[in-house]
Protein backbone atom coordinates (compact mmCIF):
# COMPACT_ATOMS: atom_id res chain seq x y z
CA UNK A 1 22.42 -41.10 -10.77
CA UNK A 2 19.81 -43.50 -11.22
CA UNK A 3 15.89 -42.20 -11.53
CA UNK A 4 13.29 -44.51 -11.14
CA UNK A 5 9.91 -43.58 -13.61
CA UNK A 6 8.20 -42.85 -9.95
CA UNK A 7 10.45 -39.76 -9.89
CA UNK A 8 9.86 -38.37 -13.19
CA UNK A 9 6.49 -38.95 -12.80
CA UNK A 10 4.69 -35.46 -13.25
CA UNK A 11 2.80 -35.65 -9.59
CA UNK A 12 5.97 -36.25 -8.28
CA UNK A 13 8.15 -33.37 -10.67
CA UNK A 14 4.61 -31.29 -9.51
CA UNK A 15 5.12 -31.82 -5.47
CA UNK A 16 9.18 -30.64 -5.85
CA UNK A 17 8.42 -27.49 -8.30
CA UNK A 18 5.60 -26.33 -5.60
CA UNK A 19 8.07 -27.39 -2.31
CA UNK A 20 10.90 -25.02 -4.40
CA UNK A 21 8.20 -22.02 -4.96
CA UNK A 22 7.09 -22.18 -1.83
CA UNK A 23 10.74 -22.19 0.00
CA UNK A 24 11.37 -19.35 -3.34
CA UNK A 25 8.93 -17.09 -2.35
CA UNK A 26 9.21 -16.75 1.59
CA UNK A 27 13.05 -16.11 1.00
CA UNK A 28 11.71 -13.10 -1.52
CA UNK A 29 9.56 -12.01 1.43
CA UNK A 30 11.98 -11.94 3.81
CA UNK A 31 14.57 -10.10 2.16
CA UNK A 32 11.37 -7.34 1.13
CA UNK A 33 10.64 -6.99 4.75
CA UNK A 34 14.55 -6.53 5.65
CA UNK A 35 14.79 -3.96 2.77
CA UNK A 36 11.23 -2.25 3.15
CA UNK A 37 10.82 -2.31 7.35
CA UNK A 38 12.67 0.50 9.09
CA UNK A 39 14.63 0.03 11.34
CA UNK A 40 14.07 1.61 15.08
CA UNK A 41 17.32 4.74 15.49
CA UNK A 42 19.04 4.31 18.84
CA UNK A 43 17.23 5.45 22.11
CA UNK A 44 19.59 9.03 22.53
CA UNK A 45 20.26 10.21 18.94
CA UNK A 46 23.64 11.82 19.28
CA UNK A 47 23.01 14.76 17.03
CA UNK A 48 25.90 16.80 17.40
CA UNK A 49 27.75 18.58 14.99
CA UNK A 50 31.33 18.23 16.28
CA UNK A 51 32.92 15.64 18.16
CA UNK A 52 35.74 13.37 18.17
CA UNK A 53 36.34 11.33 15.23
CA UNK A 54 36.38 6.91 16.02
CA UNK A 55 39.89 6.40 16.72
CA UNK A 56 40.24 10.51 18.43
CA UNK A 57 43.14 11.37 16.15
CA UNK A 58 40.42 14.96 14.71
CA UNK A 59 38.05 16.71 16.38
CA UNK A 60 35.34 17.20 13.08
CA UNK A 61 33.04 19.69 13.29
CA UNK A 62 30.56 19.86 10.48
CA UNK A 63 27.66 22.70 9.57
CA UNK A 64 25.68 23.38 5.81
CA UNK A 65 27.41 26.01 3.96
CA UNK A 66 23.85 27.92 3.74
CA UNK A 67 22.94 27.81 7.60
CA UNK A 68 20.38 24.88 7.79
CA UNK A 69 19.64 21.50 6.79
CA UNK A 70 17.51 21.57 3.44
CA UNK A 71 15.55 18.44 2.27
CA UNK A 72 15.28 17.97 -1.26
CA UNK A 73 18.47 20.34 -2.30
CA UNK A 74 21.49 20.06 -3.34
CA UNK A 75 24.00 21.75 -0.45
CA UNK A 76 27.49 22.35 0.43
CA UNK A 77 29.05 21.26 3.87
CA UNK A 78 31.48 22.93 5.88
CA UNK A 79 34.06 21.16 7.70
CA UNK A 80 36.45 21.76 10.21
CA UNK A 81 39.11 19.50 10.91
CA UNK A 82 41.67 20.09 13.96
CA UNK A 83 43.89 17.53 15.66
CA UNK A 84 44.06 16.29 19.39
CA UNK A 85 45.92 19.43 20.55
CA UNK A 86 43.41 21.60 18.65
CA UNK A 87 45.89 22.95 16.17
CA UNK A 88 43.72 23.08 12.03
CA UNK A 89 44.37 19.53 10.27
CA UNK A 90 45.61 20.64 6.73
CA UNK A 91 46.49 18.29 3.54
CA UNK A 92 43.56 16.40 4.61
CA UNK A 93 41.87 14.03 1.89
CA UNK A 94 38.55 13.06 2.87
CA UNK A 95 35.31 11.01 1.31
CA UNK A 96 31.77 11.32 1.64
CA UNK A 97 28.80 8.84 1.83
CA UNK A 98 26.03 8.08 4.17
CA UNK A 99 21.90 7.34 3.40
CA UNK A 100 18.96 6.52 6.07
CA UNK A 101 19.47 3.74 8.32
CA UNK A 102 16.02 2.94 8.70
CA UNK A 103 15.53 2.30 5.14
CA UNK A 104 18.83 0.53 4.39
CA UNK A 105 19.39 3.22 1.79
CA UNK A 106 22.18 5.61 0.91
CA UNK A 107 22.18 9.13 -0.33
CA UNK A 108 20.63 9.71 -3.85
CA UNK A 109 23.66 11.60 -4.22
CA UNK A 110 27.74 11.15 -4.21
CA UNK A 111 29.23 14.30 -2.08
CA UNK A 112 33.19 14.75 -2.64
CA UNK A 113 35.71 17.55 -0.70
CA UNK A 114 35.95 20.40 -3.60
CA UNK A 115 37.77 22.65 -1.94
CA UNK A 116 40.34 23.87 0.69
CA UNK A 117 38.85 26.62 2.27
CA UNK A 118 41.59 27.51 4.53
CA UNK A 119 43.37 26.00 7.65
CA UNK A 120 41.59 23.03 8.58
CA UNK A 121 38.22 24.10 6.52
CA UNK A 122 36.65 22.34 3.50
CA UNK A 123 33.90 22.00 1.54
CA UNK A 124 31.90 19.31 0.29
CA UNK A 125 29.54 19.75 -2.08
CA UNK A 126 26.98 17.52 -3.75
CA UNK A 127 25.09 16.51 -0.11
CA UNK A 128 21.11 16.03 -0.39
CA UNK A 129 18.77 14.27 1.54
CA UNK A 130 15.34 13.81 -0.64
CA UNK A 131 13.21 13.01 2.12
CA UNK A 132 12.48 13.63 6.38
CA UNK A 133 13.92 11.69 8.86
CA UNK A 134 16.74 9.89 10.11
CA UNK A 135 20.46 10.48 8.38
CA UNK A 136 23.70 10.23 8.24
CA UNK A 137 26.79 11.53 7.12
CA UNK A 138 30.14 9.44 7.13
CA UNK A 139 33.51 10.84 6.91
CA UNK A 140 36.42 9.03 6.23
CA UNK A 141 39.55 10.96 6.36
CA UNK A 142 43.28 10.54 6.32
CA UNK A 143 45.47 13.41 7.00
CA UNK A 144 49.30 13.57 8.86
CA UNK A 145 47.61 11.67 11.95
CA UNK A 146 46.63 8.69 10.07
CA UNK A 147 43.31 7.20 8.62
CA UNK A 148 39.91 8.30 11.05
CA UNK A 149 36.02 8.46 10.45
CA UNK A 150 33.35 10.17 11.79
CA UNK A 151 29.70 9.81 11.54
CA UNK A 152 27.04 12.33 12.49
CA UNK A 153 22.89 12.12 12.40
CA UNK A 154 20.84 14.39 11.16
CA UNK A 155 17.23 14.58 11.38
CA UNK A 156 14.60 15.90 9.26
């Protein structure tokens, strides 16, 4: 590649270093206002605690081991797994994650399924949502029926 002195010249090496901060910085902005702007939840929050899991293989029903949602505690989940027919899932492995929507953040925690609490019951402990608002919960499970998830809201 050939340069002529006109393009090393410092105006010149000057004008491309600004055009690059420039194109630099509103990039930066953007992705801050992705990251930092909520985002609006959906018109009719489905807050439920049981319902069909995605694909309708489970019914998962889900409740906090101490009665009611917490903020800012640690807290142990209940959940009930039962197939199509209504009969308790059991063997089920299962993981844990979920965060705020609006704030394109996860939970400040990592839940896991400790324990088999008896036919079609677990617990998962480790669950805490640090501040109000909007939440949620995925479940990914794979039992006899095959791989499902469910996700639930919660709100603060």
């Amino acid at each position: 590649m050939d340069l002529t002195l006109a393009e090393l010249s410092p105006a010149s090496l000057s004008k491309r270093s600004i055009s690059l901060g420039i194109i630099a910085f509103a990039l930066l902005t953007l992705a801050a206002v992705w990251f930092v702007a909520p985002s609006a939840p959906p018109p009719v929050l489905d807050l439920s605690r049981s319902k069909p899991s995605e694909k309708g293989l489970y019914t998962v029903s889900i409740e906090p081991e101490g009665g009611q949602v917490r903020q800012g505690e640690l807290q142990s989940w209940l959940v009930t797994l039962t197939s199509k027919a209504g009969t308790p899932v059991e063997n089920a492995r299962m993981t844990v994650d979920g965060g705020m929507p609006e704030h394109h953040h996860g939970l400040p925690t990592s839940p896991a399924m400790t324990a088999t609490l008896g036919p079609g019951k677990y617990r998962v402990e480790g669950v805490k949502f640090h501040m109000g608002g909007w939440w949620q919960l995925r479940f990914a499970i794979s039992a006899a029926a095959g791989d499902d998830e469910a996700v639930f809201n919660i709100k603060l």
